[in-house]
N, C-alpha and C. Protein backbone atom coordinates (compact mmCIF):
# COMPACT_ATOMS: atom_id res chain seq x y z
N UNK A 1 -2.28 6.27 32.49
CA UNK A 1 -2.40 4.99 33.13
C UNK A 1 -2.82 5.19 34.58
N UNK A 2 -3.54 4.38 35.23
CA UNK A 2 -4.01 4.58 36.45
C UNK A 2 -3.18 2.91 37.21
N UNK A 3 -2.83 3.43 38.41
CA UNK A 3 -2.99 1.83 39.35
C UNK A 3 -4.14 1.73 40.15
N UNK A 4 -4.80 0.55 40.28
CA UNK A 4 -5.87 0.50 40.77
C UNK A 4 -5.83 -0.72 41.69
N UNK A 5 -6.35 -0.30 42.97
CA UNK A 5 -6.38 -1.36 43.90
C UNK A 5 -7.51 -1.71 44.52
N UNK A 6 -8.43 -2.49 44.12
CA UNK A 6 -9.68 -3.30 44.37
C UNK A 6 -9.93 -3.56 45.28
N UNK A 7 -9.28 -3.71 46.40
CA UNK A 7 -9.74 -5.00 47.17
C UNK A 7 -9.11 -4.06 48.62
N UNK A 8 -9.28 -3.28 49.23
CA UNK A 8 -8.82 -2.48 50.01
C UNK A 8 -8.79 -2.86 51.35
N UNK A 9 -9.75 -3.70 51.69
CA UNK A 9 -9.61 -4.55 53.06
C UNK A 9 -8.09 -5.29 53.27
N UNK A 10 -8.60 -5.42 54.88
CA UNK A 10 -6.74 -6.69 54.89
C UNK A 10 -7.26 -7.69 55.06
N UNK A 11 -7.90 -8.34 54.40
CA UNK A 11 -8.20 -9.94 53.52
C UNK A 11 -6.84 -10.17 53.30
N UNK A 12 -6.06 -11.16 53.86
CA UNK A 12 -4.65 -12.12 53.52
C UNK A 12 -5.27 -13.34 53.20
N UNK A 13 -6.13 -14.06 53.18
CA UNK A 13 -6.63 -14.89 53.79
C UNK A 13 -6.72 -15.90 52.05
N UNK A 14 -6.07 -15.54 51.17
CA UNK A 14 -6.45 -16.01 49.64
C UNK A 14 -5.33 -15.88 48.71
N UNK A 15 -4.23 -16.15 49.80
CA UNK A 15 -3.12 -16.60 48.74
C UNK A 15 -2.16 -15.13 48.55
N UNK A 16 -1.94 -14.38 49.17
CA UNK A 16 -1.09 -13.23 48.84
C UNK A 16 -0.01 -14.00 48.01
N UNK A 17 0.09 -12.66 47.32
CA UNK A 17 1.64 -12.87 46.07
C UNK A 17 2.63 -12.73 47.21
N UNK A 18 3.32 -13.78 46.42
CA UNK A 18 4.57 -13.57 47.56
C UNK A 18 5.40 -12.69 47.43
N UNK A 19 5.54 -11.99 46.49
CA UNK A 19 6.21 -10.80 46.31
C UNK A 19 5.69 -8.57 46.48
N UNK A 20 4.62 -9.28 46.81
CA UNK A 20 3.09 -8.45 46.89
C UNK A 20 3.60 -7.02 47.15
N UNK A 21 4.49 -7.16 48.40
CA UNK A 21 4.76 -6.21 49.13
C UNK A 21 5.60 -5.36 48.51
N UNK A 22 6.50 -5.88 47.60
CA UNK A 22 7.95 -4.70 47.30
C UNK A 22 7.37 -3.55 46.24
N UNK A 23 6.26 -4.12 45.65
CA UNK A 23 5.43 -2.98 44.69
C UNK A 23 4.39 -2.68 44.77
N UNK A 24 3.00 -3.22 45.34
CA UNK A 24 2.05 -3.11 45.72
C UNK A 24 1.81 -2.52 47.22
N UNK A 25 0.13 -1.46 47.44
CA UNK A 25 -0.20 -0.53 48.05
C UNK A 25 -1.14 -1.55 48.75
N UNK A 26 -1.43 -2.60 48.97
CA UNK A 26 -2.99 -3.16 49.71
C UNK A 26 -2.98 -4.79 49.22
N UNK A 27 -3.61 -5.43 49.53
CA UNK A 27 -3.87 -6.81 49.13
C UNK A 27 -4.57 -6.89 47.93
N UNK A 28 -4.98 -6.13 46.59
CA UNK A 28 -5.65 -6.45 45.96
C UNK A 28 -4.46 -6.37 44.45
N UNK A 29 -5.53 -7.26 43.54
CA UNK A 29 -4.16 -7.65 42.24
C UNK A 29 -3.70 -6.45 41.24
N UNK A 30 -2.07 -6.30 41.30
CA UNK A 30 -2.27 -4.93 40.74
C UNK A 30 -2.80 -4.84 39.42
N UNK A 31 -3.50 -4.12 38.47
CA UNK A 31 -4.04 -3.65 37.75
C UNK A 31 -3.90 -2.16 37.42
N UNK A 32 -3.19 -2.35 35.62
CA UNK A 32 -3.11 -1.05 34.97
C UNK A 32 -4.16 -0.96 33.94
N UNK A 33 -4.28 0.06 33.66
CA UNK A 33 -5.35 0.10 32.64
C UNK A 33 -4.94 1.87 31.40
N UNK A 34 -5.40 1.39 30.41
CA UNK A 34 -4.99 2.60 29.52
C UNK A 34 -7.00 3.40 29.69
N UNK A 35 -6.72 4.32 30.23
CA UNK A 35 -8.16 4.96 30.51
C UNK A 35 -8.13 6.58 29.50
N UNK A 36 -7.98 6.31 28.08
CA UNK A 36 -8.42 6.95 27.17
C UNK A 36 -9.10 6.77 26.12
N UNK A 37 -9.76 7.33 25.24
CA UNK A 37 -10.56 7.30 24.22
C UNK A 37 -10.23 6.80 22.83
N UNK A 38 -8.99 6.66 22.82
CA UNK A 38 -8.26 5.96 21.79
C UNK A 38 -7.29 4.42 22.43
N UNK A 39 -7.36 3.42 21.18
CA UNK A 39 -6.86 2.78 21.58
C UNK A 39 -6.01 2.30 20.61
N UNK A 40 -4.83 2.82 20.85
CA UNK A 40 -3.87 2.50 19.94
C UNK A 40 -2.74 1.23 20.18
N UNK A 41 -2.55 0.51 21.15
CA UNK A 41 -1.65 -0.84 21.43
C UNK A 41 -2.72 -1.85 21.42
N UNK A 42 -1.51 -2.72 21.83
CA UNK A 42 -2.16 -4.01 21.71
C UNK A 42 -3.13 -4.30 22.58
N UNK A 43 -3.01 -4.24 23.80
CA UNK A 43 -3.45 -4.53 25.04
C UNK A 43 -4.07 -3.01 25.65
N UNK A 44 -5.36 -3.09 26.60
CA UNK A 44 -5.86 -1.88 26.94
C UNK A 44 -5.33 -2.00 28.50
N UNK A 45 -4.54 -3.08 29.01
CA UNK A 45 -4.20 -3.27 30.39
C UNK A 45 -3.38 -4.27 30.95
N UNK A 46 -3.16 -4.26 31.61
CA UNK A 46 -2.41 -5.69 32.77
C UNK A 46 -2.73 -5.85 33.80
N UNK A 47 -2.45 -7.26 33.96
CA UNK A 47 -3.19 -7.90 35.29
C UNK A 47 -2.33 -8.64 35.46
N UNK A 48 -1.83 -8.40 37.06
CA UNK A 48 -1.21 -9.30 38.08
C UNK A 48 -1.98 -9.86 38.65
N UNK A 49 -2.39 -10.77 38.85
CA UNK A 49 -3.21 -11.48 40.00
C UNK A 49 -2.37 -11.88 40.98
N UNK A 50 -2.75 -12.32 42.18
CA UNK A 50 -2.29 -13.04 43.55
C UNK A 50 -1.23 -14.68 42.81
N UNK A 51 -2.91 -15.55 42.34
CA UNK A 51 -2.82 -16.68 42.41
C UNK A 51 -3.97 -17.44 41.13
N UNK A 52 -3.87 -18.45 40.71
CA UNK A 52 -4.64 -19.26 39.56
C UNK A 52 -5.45 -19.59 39.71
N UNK A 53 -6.10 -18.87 41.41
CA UNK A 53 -7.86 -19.66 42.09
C UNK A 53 -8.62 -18.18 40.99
N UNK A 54 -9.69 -19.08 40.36
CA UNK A 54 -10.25 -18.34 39.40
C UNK A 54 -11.57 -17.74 40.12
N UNK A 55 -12.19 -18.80 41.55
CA UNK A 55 -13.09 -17.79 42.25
C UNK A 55 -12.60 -17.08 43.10
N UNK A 56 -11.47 -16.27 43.44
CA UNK A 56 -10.64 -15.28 43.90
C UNK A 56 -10.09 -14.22 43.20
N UNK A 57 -9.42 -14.97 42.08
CA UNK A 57 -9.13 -13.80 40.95
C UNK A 57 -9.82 -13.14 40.03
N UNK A 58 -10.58 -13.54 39.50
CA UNK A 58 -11.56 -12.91 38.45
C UNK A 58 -12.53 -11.97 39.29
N UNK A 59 -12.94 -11.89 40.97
CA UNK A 59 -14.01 -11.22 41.45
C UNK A 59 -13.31 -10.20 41.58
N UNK A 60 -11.65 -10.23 41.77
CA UNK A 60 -10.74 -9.04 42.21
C UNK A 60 -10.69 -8.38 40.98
N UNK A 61 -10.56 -8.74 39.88
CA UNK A 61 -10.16 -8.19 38.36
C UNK A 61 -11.34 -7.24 38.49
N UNK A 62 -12.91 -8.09 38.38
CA UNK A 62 -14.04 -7.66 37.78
C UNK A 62 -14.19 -6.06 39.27
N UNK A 63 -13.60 -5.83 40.42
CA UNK A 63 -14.01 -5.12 41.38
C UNK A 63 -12.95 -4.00 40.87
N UNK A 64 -11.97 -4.16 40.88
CA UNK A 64 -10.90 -2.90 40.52
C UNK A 64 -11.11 -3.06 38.83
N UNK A 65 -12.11 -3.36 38.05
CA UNK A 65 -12.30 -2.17 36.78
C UNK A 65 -13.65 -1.42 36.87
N UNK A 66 -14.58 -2.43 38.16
CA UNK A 66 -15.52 -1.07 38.68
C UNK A 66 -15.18 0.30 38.29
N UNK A 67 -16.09 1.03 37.95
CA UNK A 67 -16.08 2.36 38.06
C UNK A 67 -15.14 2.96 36.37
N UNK A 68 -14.40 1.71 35.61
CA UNK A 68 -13.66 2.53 34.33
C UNK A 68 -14.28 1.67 33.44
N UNK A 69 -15.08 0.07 33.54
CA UNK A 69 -15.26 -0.59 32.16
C UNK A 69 -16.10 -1.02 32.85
N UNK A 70 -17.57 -0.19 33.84
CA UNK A 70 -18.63 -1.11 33.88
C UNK A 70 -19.96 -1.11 32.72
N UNK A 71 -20.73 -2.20 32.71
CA UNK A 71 -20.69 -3.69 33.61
C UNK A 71 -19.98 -4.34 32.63
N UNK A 72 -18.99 -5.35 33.41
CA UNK A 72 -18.19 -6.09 32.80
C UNK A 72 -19.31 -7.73 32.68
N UNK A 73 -19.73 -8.27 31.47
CA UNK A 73 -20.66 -9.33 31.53
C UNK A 73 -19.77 -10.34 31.48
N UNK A 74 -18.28 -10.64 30.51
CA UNK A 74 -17.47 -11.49 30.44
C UNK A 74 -16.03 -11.90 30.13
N UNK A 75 -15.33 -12.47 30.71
CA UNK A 75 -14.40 -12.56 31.00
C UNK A 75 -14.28 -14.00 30.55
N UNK A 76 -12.94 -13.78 29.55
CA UNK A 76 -12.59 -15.11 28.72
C UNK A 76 -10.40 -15.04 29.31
N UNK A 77 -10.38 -16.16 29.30
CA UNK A 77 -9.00 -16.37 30.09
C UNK A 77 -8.67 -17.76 29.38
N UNK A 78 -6.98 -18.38 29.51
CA UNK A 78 -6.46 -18.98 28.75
C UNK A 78 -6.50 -20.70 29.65
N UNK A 79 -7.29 -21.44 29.72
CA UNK A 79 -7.47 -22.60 30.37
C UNK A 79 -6.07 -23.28 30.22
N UNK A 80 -5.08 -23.37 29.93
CA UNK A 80 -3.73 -23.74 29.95
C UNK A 80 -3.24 -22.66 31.28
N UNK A 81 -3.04 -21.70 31.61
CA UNK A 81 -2.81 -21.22 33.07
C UNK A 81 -3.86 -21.28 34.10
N UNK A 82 -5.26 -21.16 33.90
CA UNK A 82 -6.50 -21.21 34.76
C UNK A 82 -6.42 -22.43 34.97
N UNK A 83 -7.21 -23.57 34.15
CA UNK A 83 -7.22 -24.65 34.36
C UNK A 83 -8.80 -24.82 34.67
N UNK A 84 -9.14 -25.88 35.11
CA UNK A 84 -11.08 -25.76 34.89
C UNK A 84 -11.69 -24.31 35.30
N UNK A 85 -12.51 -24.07 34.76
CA UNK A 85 -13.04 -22.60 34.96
C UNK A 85 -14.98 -23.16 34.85
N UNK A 86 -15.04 -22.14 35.81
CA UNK A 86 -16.90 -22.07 35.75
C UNK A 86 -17.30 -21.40 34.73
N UNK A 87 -18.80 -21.86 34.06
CA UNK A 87 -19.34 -21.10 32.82
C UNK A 87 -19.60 -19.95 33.57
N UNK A 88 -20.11 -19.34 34.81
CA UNK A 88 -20.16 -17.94 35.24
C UNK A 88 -20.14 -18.00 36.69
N UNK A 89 -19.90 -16.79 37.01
CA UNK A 89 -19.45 -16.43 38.65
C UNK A 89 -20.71 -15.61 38.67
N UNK A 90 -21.49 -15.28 39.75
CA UNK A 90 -22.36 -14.15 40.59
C UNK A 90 -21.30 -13.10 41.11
N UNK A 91 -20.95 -12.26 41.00
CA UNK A 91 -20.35 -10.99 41.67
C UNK A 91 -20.96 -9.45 41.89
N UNK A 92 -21.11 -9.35 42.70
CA UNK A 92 -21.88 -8.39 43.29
C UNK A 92 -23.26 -8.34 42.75
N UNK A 93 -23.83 -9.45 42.40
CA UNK A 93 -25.31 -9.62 42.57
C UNK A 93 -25.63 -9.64 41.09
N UNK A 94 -24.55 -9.39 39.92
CA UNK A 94 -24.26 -9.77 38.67
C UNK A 94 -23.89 -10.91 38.00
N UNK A 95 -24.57 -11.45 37.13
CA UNK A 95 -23.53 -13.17 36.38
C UNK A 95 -22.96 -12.18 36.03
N UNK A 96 -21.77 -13.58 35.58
CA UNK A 96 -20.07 -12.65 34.71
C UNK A 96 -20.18 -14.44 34.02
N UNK A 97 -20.10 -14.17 32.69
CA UNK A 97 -19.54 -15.53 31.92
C UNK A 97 -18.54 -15.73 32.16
N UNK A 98 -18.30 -16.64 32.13
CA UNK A 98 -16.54 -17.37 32.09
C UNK A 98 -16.20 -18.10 30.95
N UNK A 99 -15.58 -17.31 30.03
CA UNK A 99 -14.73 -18.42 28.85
C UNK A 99 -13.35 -18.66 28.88
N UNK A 100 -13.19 -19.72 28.37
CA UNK A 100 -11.56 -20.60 28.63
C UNK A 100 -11.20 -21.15 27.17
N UNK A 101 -10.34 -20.54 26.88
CA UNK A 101 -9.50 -20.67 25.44
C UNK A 101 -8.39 -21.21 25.93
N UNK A 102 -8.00 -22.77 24.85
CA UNK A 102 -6.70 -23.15 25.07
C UNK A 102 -5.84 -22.83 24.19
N UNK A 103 -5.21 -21.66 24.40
CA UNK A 103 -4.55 -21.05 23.60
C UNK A 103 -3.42 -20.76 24.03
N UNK A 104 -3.36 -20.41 25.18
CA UNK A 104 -1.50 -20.14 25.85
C UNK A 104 -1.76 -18.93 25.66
N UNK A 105 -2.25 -18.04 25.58
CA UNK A 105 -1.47 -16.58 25.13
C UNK A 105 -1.46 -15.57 26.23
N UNK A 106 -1.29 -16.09 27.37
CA UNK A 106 -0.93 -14.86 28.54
C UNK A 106 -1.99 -13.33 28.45
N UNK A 107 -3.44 -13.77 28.23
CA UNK A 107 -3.91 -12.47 27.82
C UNK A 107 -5.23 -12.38 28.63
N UNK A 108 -6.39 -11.56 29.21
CA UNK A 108 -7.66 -12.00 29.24
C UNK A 108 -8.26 -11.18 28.24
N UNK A 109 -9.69 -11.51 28.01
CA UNK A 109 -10.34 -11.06 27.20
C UNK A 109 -11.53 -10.17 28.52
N UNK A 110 -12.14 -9.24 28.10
CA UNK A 110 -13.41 -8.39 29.43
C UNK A 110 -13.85 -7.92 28.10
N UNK A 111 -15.23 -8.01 28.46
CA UNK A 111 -16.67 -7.63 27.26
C UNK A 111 -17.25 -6.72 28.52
N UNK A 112 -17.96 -5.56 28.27
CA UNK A 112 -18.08 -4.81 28.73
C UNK A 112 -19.86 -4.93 28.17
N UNK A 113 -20.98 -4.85 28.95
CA UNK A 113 -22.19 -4.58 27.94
C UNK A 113 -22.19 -5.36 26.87
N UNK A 114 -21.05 -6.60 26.25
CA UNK A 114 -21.75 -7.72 25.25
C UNK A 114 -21.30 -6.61 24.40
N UNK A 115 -20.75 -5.27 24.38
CA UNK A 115 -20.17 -4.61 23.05
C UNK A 115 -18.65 -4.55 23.09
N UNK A 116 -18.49 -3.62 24.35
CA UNK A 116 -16.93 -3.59 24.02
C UNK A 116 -16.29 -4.86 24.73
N UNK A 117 -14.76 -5.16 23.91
CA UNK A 117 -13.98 -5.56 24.01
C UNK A 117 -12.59 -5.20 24.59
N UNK A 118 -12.37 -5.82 25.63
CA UNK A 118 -10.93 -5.45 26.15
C UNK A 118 -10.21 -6.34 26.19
N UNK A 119 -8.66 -6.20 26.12
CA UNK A 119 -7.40 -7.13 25.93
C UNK A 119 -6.39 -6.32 27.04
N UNK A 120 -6.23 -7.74 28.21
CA UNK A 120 -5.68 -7.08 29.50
C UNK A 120 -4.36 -8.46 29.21
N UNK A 121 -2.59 -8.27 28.90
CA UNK A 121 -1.77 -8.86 29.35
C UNK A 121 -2.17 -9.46 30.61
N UNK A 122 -1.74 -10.77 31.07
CA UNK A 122 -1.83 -11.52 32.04
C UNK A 122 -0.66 -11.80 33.06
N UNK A 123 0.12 -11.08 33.83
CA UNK A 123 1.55 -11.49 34.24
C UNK A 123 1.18 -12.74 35.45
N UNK A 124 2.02 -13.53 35.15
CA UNK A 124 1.92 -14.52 36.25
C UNK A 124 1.85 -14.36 37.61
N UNK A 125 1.35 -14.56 38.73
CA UNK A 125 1.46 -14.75 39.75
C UNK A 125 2.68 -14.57 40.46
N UNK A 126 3.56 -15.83 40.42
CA UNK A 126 4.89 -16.28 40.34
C UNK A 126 5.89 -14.98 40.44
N UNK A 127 5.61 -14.22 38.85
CA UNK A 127 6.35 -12.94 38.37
C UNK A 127 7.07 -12.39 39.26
N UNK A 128 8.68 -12.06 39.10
CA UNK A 128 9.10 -11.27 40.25
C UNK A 128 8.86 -10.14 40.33
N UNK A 129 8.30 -8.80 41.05
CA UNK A 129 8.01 -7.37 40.71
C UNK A 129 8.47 -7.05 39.77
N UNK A 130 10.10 -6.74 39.55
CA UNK A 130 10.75 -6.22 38.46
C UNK A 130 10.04 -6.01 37.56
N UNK A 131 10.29 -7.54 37.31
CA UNK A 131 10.06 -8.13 35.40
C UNK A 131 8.12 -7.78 35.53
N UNK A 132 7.69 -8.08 36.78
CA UNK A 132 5.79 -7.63 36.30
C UNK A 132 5.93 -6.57 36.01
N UNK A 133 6.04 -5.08 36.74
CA UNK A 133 6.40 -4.16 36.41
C UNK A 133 6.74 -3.89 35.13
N UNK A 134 7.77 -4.28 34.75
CA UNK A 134 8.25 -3.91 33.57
C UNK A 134 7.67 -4.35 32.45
N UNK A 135 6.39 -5.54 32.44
CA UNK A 135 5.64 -6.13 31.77
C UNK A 135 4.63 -5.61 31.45
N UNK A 136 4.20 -4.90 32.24
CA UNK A 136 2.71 -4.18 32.43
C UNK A 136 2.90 -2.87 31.66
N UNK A 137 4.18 -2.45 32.32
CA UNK A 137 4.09 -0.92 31.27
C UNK A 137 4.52 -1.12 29.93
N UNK A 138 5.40 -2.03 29.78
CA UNK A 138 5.74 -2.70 27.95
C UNK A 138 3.98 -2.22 27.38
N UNK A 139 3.10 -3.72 28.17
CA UNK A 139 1.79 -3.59 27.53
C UNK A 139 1.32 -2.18 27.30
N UNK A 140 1.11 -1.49 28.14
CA UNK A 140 0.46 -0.51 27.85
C UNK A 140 1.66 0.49 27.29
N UNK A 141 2.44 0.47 26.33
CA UNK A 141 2.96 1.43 25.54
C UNK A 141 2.48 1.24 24.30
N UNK A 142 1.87 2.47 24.22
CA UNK A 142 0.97 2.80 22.80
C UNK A 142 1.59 2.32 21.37
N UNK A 143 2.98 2.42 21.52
CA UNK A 143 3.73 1.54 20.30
C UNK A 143 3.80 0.05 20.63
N UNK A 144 3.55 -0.68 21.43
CA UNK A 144 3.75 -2.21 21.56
C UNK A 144 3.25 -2.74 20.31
N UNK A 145 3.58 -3.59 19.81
CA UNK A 145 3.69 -4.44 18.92
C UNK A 145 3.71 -5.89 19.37
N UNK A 146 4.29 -6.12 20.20
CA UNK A 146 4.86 -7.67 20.69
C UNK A 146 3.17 -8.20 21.37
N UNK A 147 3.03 -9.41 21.34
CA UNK A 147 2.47 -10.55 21.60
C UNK A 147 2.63 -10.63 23.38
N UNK A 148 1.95 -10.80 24.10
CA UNK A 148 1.90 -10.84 25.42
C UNK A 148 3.21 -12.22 25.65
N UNK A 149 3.87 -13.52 25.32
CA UNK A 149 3.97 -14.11 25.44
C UNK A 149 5.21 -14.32 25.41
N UNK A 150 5.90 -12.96 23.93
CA UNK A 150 6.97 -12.18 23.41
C UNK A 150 7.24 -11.05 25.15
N UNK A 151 6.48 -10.39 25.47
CA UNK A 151 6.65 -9.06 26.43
C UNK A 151 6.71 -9.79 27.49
N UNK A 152 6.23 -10.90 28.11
CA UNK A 152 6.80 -11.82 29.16
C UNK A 152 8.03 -12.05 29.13
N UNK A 153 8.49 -12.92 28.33
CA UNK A 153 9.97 -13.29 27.93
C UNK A 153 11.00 -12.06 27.38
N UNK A 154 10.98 -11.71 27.03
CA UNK A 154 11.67 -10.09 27.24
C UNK A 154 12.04 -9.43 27.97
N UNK A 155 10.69 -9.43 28.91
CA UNK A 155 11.03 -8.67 30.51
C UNK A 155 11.88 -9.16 31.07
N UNK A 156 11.60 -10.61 31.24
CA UNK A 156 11.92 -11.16 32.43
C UNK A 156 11.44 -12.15 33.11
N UNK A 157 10.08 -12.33 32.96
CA UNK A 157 9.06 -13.07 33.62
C UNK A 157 8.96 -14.23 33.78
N UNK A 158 8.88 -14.83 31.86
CA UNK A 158 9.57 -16.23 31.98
C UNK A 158 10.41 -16.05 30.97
N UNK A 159 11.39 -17.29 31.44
CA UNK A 159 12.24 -17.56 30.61
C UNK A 159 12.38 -18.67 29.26
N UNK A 160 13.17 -18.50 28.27
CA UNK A 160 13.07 -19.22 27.23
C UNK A 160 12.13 -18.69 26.32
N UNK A 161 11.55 -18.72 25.46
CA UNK A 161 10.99 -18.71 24.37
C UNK A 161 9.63 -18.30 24.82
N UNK A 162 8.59 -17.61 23.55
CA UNK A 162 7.07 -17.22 23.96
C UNK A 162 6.79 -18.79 23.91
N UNK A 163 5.61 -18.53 24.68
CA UNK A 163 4.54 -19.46 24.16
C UNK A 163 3.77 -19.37 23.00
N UNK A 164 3.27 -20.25 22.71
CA UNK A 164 2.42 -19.92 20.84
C UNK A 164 1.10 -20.28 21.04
């Protein structure tokens, strides 16, 4: 697993997590990623973001997987936490599609080249370190089984019941 921090400038200026500081190295959203040749769990990653601004978050996602899943062409996310989303962003001189599934399922989708497919857990914003933490590495354990929505509510993250 790698941590990866995108956004290396001190840009505050876009909503810092308010909890940013007790686990995170820099202002950018933390991001794990499983960077091997097999893919045996559910999820190939997790993503903390800052905040639910989708032209802030998605340019940070698409910059810290630079360099392990480029070119990323699209990025599909759950319009029940996003909320209106653009059909595509320009980022670094690239379109990136934007799809929005109302589905609830705490997950994004990243197409890599229109071939591969990636499945990145989504931890809320909100999330207290702990429970993100402890969310992110759930995801990326090669035995996971559970549903992003199940590994939220488990941790810690939210409470009560998955979402469906």
């Amino acid at each position: 697993m790698a941590d990866v921090d995108p956004d290396t400038d001190a840009r505050r200026d876009t909503g810092a997590h308010p909890a940013a500081e007790a686990v995170r190295f820099g202002p950018g959203p933390v991001l794990r990623l499983e960077l091997t040749d097999h893919r045996d769990g559910l999820f190939d990653g997790a993503w903390w973001p800052y905040s639910h601004r989708v032209h802030i978050e998605i340019p940070r996602l698409i910059g810290g997987l630079a360099g392990h899943w480029d070119p990323v062409t699209r990025v599909g996310v759950d319009l029940e936490t996003w909320g209106a989303l653009p059909t595509r962003l320009v980022i670094d001189g690239r379109v990136v599609r934007i799809d929005g599934y109302p589905v609830a399922d705490d997950t994004a989708l990243v197409t890599r080249d229109d071939r591969a497919l990636f499945s990145l857990l989504v931890v809320p914003p909100e999330a207290a370190p702990e429970a993100a933490v402890a969310a992110m590495a759930r995801a990326l354990d090669p035995r996971n089984t559970a549903a992003a929505g199940t590994i939220l509510t488990e941790t810690g993250v939210r409470p009560g019941h998955p979402r469906r």
